[in-house]
C-alpha atoms as a PDB file:
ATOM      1  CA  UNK A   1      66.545 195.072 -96.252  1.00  0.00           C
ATOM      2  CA  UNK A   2      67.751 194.808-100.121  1.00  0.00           C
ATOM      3  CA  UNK A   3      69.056 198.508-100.197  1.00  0.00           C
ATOM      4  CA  UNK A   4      66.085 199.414-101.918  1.00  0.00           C
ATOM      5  CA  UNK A   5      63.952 202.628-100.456  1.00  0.00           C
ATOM      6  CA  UNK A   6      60.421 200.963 -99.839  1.00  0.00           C
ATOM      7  CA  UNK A   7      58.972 199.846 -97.052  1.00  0.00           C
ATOM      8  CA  UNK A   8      57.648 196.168 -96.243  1.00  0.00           C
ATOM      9  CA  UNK A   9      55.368 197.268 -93.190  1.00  0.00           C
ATOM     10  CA  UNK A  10      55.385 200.281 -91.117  1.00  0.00           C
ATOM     11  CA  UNK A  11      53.291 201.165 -88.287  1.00  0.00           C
ATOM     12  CA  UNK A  12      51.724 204.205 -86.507  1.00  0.00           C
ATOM     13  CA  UNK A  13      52.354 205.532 -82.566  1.00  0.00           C
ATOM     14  CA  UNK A  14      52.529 208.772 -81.050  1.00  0.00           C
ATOM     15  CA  UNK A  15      54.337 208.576 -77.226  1.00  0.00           C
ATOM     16  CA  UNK A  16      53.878 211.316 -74.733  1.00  0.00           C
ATOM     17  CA  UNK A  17      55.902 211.779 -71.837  1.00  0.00           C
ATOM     18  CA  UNK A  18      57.323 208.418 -71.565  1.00  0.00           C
ATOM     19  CA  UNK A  19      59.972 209.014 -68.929  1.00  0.00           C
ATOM     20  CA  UNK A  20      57.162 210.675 -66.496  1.00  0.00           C
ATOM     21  CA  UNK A  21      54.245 209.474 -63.893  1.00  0.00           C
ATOM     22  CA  UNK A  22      51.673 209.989 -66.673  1.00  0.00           C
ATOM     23  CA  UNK A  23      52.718 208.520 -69.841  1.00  0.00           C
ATOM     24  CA  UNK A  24      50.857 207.992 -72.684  1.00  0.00           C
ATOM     25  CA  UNK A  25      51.326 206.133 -76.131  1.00  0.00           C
ATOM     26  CA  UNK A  26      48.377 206.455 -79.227  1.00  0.00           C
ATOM     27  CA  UNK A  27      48.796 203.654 -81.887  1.00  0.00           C
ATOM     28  CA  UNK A  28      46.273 201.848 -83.960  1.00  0.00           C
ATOM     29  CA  UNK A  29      44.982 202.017 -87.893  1.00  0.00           C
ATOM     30  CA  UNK A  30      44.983 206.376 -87.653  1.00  0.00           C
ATOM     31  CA  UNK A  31      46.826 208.421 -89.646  1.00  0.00           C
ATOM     32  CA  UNK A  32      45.593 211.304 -87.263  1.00  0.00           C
ATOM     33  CA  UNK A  33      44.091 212.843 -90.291  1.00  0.00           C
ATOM     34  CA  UNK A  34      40.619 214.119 -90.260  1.00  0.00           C
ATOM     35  CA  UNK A  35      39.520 212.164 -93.373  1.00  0.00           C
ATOM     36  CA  UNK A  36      40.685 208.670 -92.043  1.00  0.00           C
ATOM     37  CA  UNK A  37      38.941 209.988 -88.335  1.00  0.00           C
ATOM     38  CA  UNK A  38      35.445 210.324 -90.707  1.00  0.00           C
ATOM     39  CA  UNK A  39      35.352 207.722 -93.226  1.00  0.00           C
ATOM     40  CA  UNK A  40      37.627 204.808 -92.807  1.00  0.00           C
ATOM     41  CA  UNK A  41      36.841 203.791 -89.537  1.00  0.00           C
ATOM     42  CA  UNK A  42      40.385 204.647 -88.667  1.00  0.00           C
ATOM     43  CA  UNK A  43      40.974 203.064 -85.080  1.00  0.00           C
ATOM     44  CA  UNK A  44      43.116 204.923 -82.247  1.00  0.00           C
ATOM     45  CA  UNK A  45      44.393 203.292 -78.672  1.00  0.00           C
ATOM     46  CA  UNK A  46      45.716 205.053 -76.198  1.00  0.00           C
ATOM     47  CA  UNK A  47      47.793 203.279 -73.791  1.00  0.00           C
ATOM     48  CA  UNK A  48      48.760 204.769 -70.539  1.00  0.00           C
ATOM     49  CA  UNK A  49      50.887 201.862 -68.856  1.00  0.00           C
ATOM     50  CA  UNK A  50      54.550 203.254 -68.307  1.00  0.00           C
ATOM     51  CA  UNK A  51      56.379 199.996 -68.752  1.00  0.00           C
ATOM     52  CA  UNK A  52      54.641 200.273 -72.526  1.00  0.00           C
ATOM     53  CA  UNK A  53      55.393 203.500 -72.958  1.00  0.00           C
ATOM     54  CA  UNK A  54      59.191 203.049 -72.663  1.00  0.00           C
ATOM     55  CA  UNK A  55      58.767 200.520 -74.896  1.00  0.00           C
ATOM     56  CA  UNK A  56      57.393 202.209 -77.575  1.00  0.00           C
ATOM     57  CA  UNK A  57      59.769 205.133 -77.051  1.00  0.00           C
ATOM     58  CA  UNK A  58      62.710 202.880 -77.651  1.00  0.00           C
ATOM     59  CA  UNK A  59      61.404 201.520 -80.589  1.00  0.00           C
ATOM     60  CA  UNK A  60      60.640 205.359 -82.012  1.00  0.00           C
ATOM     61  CA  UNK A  61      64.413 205.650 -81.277  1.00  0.00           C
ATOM     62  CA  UNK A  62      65.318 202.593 -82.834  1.00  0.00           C
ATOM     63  CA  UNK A  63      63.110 203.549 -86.427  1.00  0.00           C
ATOM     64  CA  UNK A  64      64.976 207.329 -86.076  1.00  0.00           C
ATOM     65  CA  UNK A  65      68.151 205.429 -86.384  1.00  0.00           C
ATOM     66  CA  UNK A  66      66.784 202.396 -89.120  1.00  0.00           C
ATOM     67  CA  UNK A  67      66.274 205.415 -91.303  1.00  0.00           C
ATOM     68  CA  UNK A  68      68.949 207.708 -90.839  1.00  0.00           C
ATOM     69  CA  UNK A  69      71.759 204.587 -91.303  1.00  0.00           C
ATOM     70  CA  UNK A  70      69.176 203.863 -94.480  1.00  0.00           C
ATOM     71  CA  UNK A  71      69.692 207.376 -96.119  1.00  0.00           C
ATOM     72  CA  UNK A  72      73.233 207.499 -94.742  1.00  0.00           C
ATOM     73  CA  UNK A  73      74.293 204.035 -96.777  1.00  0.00           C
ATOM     74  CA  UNK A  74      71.796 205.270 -99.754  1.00  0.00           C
ATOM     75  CA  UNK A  75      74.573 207.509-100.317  1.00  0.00           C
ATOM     76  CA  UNK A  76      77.668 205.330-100.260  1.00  0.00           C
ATOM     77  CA  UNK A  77      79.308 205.676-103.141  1.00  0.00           C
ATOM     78  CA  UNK A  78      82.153 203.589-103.061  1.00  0.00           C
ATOM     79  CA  UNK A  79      82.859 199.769-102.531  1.00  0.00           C
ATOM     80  CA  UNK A  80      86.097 199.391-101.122  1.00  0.00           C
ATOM     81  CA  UNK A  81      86.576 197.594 -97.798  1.00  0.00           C
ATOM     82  CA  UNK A  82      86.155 199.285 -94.859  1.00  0.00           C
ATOM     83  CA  UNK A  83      89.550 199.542 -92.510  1.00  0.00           C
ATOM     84  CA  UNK A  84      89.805 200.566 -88.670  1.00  0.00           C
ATOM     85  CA  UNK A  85      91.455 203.926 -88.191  1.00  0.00           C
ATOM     86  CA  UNK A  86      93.538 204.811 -85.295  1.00  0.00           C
ATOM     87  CA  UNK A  87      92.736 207.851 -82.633  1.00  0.00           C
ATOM     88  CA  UNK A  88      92.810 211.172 -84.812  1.00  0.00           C
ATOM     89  CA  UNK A  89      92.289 214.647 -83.205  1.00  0.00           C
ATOM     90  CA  UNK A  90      88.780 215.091 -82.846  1.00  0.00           C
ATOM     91  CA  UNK A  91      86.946 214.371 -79.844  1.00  0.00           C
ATOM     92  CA  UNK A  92      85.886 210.712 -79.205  1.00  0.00           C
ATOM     93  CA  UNK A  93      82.270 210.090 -80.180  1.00  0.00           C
ATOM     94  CA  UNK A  94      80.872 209.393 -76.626  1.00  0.00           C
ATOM     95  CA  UNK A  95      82.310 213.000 -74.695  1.00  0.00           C
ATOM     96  CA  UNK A  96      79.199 215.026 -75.536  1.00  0.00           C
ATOM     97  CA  UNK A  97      77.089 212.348 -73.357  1.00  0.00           C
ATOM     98  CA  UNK A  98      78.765 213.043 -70.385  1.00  0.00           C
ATOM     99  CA  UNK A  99      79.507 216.895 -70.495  1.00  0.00           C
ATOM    100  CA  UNK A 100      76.265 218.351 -68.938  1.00  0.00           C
ATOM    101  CA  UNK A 101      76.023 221.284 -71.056  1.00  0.00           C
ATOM    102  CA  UNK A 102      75.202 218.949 -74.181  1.00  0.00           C
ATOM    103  CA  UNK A 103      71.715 217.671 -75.485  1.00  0.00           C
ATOM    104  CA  UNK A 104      73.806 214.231 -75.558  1.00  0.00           C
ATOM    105  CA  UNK A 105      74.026 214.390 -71.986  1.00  0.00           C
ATOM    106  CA  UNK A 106      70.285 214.766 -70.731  1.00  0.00           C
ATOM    107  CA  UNK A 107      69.599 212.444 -73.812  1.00  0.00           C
ATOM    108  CA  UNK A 108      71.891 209.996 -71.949  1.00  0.00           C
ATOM    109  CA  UNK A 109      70.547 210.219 -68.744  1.00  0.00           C
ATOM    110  CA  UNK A 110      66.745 210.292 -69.383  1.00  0.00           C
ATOM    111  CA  UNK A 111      67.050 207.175 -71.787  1.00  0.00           C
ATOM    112  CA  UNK A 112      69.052 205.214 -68.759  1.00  0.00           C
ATOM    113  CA  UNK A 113      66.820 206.611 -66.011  1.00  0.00           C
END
């Protein structure tokens, strides 16, 4: 990546209930768009093997993150050198994934499971 905003390649999936008996993931050529369905000969898979499924869900986690770090370091705006900080009052980063009553949490655990 040279910092710049556009993309190289990108692809296309949709994954439904991943962590379940019945999973399903939809990927090919579709943008899911009725013109595309009509006219381009859009193409659409659907793959219901759960192995592939929690595949493709990690990867839809991993592109979440790409992009978020992207638009977090498109907005850097200084170039000094990064330096380690000691403990400071807040909570550590990691608590909310093991308190129950946080989204973290059941993130945490259905991701692992």
């Amino acid at each position: 990546w040279n910092g710049g905003m556009g993309q190289v390649i990108h692809h296309k999936f949709v994954v439904v209930d991943f962590n379940t008996a019945n999973p399903a993931v939809f990927c090919g050529s579709s943008n899911l768009a009725q013109g595309g369905e009509e006219s381009n000969g859009d193409n659409l898979l659907a793959i219901t093997d759960p192995a592939v499924a929690a595949l493709y869900a990690v990867e839809a986690i991993q592109l979440v993150d790409h992009y978020e770090f992207r638009a977090v370091a498109s907005q850097a705006k200084s170039n000094a050198p990064l330096l380690l900080k000691g403990p400071d009052e807040n909570p550590p980063w990691w608590q909310g994934y093991y308190d129950p009553n946080n989204l973290k949490s059941r993130e945490r655990t259905v991701l692992v499971s």
